[in-house]
C-alpha atoms as a PDB file:
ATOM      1  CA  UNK A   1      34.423  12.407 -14.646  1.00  0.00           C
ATOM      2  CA  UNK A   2      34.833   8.958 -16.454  1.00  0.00           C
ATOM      3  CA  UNK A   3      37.366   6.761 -15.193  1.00  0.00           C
ATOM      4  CA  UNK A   4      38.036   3.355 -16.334  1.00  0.00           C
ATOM      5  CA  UNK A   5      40.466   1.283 -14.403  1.00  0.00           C
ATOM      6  CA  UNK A   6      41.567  -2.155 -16.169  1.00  0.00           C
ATOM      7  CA  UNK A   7      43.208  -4.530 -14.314  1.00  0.00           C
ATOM      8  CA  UNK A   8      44.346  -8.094 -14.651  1.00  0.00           C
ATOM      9  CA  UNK A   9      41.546  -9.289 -12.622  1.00  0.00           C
ATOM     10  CA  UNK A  10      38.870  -6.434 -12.983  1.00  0.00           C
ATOM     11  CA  UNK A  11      37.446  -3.357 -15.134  1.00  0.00           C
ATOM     12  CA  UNK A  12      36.009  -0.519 -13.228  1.00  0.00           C
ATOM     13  CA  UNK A  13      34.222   2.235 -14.749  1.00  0.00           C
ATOM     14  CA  UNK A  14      32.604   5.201 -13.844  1.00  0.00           C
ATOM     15  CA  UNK A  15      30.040   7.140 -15.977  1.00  0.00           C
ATOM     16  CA  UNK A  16      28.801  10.500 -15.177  1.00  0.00           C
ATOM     17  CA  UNK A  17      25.673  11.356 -15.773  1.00  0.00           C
ATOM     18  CA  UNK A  18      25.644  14.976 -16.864  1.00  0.00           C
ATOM     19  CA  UNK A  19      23.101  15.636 -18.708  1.00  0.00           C
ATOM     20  CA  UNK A  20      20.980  14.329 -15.661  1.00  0.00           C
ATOM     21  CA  UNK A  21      22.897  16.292 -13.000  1.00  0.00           C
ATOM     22  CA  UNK A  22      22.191  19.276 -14.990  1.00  0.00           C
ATOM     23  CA  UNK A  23      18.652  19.028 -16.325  1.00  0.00           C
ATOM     24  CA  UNK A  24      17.609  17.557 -12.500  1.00  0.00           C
ATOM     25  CA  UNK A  25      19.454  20.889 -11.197  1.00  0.00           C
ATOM     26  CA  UNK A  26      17.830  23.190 -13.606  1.00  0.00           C
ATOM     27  CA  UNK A  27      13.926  21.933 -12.883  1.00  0.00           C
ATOM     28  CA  UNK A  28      15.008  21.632  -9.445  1.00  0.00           C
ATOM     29  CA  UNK A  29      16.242  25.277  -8.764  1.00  0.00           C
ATOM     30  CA  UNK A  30      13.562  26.714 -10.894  1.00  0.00           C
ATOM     31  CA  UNK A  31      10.247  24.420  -9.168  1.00  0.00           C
ATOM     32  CA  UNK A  32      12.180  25.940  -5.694  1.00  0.00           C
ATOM     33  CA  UNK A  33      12.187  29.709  -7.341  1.00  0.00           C
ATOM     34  CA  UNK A  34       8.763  29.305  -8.444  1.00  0.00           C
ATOM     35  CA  UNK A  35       7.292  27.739  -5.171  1.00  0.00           C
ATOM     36  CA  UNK A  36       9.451  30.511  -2.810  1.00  0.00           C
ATOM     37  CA  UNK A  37       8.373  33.165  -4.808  1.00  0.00           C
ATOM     38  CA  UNK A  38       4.893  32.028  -4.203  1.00  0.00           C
ATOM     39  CA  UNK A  39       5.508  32.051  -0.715  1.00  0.00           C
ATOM     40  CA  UNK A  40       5.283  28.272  -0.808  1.00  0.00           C
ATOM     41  CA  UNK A  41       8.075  27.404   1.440  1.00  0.00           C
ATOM     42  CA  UNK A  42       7.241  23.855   2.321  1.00  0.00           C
ATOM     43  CA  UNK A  43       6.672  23.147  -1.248  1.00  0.00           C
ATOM     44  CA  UNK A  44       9.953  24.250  -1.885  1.00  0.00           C
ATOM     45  CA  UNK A  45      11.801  22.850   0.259  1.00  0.00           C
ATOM     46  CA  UNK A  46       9.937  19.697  -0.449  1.00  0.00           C
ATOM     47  CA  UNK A  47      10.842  19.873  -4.167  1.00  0.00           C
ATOM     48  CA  UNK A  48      14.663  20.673  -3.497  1.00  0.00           C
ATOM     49  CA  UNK A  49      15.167  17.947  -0.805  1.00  0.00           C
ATOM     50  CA  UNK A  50      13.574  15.363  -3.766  1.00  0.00           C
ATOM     51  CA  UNK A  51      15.443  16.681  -6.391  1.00  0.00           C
ATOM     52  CA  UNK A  52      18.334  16.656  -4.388  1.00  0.00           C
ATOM     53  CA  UNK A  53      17.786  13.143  -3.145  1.00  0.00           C
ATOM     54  CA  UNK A  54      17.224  11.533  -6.641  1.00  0.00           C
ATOM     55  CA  UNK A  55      20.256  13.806  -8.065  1.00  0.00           C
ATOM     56  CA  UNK A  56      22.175  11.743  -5.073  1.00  0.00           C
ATOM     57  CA  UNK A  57      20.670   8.624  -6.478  1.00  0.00           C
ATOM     58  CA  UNK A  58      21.186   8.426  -9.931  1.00  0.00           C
ATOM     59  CA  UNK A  59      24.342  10.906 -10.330  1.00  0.00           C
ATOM     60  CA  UNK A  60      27.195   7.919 -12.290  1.00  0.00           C
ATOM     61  CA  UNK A  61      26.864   4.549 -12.318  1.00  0.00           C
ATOM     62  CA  UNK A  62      29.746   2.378 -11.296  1.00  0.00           C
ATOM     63  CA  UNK A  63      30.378  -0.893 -13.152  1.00  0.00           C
ATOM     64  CA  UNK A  64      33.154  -3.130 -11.878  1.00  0.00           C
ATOM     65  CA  UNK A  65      33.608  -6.906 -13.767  1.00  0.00           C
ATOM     66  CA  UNK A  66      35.381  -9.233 -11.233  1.00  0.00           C
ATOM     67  CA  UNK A  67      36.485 -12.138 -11.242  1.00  0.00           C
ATOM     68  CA  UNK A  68      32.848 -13.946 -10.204  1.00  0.00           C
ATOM     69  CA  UNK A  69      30.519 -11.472 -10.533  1.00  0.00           C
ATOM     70  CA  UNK A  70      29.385  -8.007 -12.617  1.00  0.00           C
ATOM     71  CA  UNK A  71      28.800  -4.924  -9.717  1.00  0.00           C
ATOM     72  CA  UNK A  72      26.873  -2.560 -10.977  1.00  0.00           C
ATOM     73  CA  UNK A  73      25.692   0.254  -8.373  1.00  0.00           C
ATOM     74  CA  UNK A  74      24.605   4.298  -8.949  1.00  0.00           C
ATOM     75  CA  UNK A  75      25.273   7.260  -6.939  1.00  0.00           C
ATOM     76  CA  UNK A  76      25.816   7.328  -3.255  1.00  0.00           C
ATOM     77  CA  UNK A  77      25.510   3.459  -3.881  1.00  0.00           C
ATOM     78  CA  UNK A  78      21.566   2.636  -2.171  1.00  0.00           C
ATOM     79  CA  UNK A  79      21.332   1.425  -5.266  1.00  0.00           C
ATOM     80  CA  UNK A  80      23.095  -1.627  -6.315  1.00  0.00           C
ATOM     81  CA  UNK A  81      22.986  -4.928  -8.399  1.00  0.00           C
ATOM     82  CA  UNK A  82      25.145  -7.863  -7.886  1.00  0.00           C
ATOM     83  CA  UNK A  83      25.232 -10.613 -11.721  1.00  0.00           C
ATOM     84  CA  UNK A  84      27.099 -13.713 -10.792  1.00  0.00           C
ATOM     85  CA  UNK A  85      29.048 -13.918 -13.871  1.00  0.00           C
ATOM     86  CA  UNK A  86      28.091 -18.211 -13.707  1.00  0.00           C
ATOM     87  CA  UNK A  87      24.376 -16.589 -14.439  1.00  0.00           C
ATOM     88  CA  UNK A  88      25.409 -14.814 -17.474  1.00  0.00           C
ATOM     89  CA  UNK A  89      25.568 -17.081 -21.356  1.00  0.00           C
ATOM     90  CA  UNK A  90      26.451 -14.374 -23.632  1.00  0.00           C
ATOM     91  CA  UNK A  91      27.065 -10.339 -24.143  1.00  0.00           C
ATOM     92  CA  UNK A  92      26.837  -7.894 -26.967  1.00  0.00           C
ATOM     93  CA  UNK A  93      26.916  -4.381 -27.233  1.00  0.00           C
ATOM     94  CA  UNK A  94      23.502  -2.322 -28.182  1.00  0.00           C
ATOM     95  CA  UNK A  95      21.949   0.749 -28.857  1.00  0.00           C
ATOM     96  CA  UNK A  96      18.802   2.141 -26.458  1.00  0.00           C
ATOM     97  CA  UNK A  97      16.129   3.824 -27.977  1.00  0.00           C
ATOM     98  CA  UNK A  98      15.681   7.112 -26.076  1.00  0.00           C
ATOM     99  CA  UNK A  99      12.530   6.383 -25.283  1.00  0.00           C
ATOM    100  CA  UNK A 100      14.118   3.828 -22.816  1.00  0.00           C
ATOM    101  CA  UNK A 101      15.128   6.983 -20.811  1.00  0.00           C
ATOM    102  CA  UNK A 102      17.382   7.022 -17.546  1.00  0.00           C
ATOM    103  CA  UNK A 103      17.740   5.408 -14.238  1.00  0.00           C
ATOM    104  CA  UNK A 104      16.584   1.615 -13.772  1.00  0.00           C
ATOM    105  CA  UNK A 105      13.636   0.494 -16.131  1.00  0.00           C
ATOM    106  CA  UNK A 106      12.060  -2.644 -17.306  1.00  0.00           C
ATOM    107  CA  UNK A 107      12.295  -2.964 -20.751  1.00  0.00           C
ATOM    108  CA  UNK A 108      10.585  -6.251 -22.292  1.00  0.00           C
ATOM    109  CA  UNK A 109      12.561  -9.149 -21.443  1.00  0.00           C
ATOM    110  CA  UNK A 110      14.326  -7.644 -18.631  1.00  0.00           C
ATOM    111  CA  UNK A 111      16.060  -4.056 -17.139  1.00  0.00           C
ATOM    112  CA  UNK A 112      18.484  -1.219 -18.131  1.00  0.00           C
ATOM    113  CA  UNK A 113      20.382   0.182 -15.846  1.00  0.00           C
ATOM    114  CA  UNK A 114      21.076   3.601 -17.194  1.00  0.00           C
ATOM    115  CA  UNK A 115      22.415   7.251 -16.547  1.00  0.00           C
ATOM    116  CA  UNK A 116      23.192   8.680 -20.003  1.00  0.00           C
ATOM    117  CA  UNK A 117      23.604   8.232 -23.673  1.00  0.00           C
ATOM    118  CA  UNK A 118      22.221   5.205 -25.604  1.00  0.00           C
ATOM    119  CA  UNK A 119      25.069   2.570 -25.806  1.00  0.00           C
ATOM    120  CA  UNK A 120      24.715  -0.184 -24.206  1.00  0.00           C
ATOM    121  CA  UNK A 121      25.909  -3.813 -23.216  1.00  0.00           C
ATOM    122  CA  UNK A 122      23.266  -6.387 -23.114  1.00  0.00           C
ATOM    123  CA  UNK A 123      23.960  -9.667 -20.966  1.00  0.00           C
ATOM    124  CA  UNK A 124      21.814 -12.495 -22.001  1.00  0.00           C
ATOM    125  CA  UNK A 125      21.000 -14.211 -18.221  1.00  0.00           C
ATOM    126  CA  UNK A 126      20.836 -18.292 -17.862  1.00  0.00           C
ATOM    127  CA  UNK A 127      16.971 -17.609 -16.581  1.00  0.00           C
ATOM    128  CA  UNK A 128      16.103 -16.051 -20.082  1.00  0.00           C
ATOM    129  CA  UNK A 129      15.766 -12.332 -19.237  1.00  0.00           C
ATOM    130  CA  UNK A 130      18.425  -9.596 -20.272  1.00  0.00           C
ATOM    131  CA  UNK A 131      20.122  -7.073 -18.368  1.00  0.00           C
ATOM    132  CA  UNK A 132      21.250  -4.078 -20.085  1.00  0.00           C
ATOM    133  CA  UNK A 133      24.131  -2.075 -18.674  1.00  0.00           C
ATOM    134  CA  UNK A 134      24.315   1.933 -20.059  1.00  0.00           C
ATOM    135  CA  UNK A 135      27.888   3.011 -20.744  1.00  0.00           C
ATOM    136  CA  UNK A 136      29.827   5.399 -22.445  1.00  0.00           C
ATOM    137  CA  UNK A 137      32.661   2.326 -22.981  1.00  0.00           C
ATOM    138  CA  UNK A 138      30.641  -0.446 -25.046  1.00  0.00           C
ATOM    139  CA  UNK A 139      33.878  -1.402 -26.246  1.00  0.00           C
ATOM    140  CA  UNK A 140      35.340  -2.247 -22.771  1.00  0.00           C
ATOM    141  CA  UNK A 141      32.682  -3.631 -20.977  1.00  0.00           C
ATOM    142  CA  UNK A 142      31.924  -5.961 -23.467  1.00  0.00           C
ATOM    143  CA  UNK A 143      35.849  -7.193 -23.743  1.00  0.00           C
ATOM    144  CA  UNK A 144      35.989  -7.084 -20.001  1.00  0.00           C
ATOM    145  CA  UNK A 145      32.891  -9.142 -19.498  1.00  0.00           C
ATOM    146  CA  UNK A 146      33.671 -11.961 -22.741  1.00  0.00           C
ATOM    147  CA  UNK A 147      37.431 -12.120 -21.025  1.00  0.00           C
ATOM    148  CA  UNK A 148      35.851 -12.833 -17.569  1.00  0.00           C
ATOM    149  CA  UNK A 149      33.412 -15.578 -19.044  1.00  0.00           C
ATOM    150  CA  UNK A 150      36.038 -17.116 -21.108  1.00  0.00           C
ATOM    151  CA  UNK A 151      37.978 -17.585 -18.199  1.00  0.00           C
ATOM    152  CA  UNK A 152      35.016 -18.898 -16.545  1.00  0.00           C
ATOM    153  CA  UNK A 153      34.549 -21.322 -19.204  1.00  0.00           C
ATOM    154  CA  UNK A 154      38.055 -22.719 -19.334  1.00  0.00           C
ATOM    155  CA  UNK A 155      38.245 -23.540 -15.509  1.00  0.00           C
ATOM    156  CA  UNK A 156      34.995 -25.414 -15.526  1.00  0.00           C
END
């Protein structure tokens, strides 16, 4: 499900990622099959509880722009990330390579945060690094973000 929610004062978006659930599902059920068929209980059960676990992980990631800050936290929410939006000097959208991949990765000069597809929105960060923020709405994280630091600009 993909929900975006604009509001005067915020953007919230969720972004599924499917092609995760799925593929994380599929190895999942058949490592399980394999290993019980084996007689390999513990094994299985092992590999089911992990898959399960990372699957509860990494399932969406949530992106809300506010009025100070950029939220960005994925699946049951354990993990999270908190960007005051006084640390951030510019944004752009981009394209990933695939070989950047899913989930949270460091990248060069700083980290994706990532659960599907390759578009992107890249934050340039006052300390010189980059954060880059997977979603399937470039468009409106971008505008939400440049609106928030406008107004960010204007009051100081």
């Amino acid at each position: 499900m993909n929900a975006t929610i604009r509001m005067q004062n915020a953007y919230r978006h969720t972004q599924a990622g499917t092609l995760m659930r799925v593929l994380f599902g599929l190895i999942g059920a058949g490592i399980f099959i394999a290993a019980g068929l084996a007689g390999e209980w513990v094994i299985a059960g092992s590999i089911g509880g992990l898959m399960a676990f990372v699957l509860l992980l990494f399932h969406d990631l949530h992106v809300d722009v506010e009025a100070e800050c950029i939220r960005l936290r994925f699946g049951v929410g354990l993990l999270r990330k908190t960007v005051p939006l006084a640390d951030v000097k510019a944004c752009r959208r981009v394209r990933n390579t695939p070989l950047y991949g899913w989930g949270i990765r460091y990248i060069g000069r700083g980290w994706l945060y990532n659960v599907s597809g390759l578009n992107a929105v890249e934050l340039d960060l006052a300390s010189g690094k980059r954060l880059r923020i997977g979603t399937d709405d470039p468009e409106g994280l971008e505008q939400a973000i440049k609106v928030r630091l406008h107004r960010t600009d204007r009051e100081k």
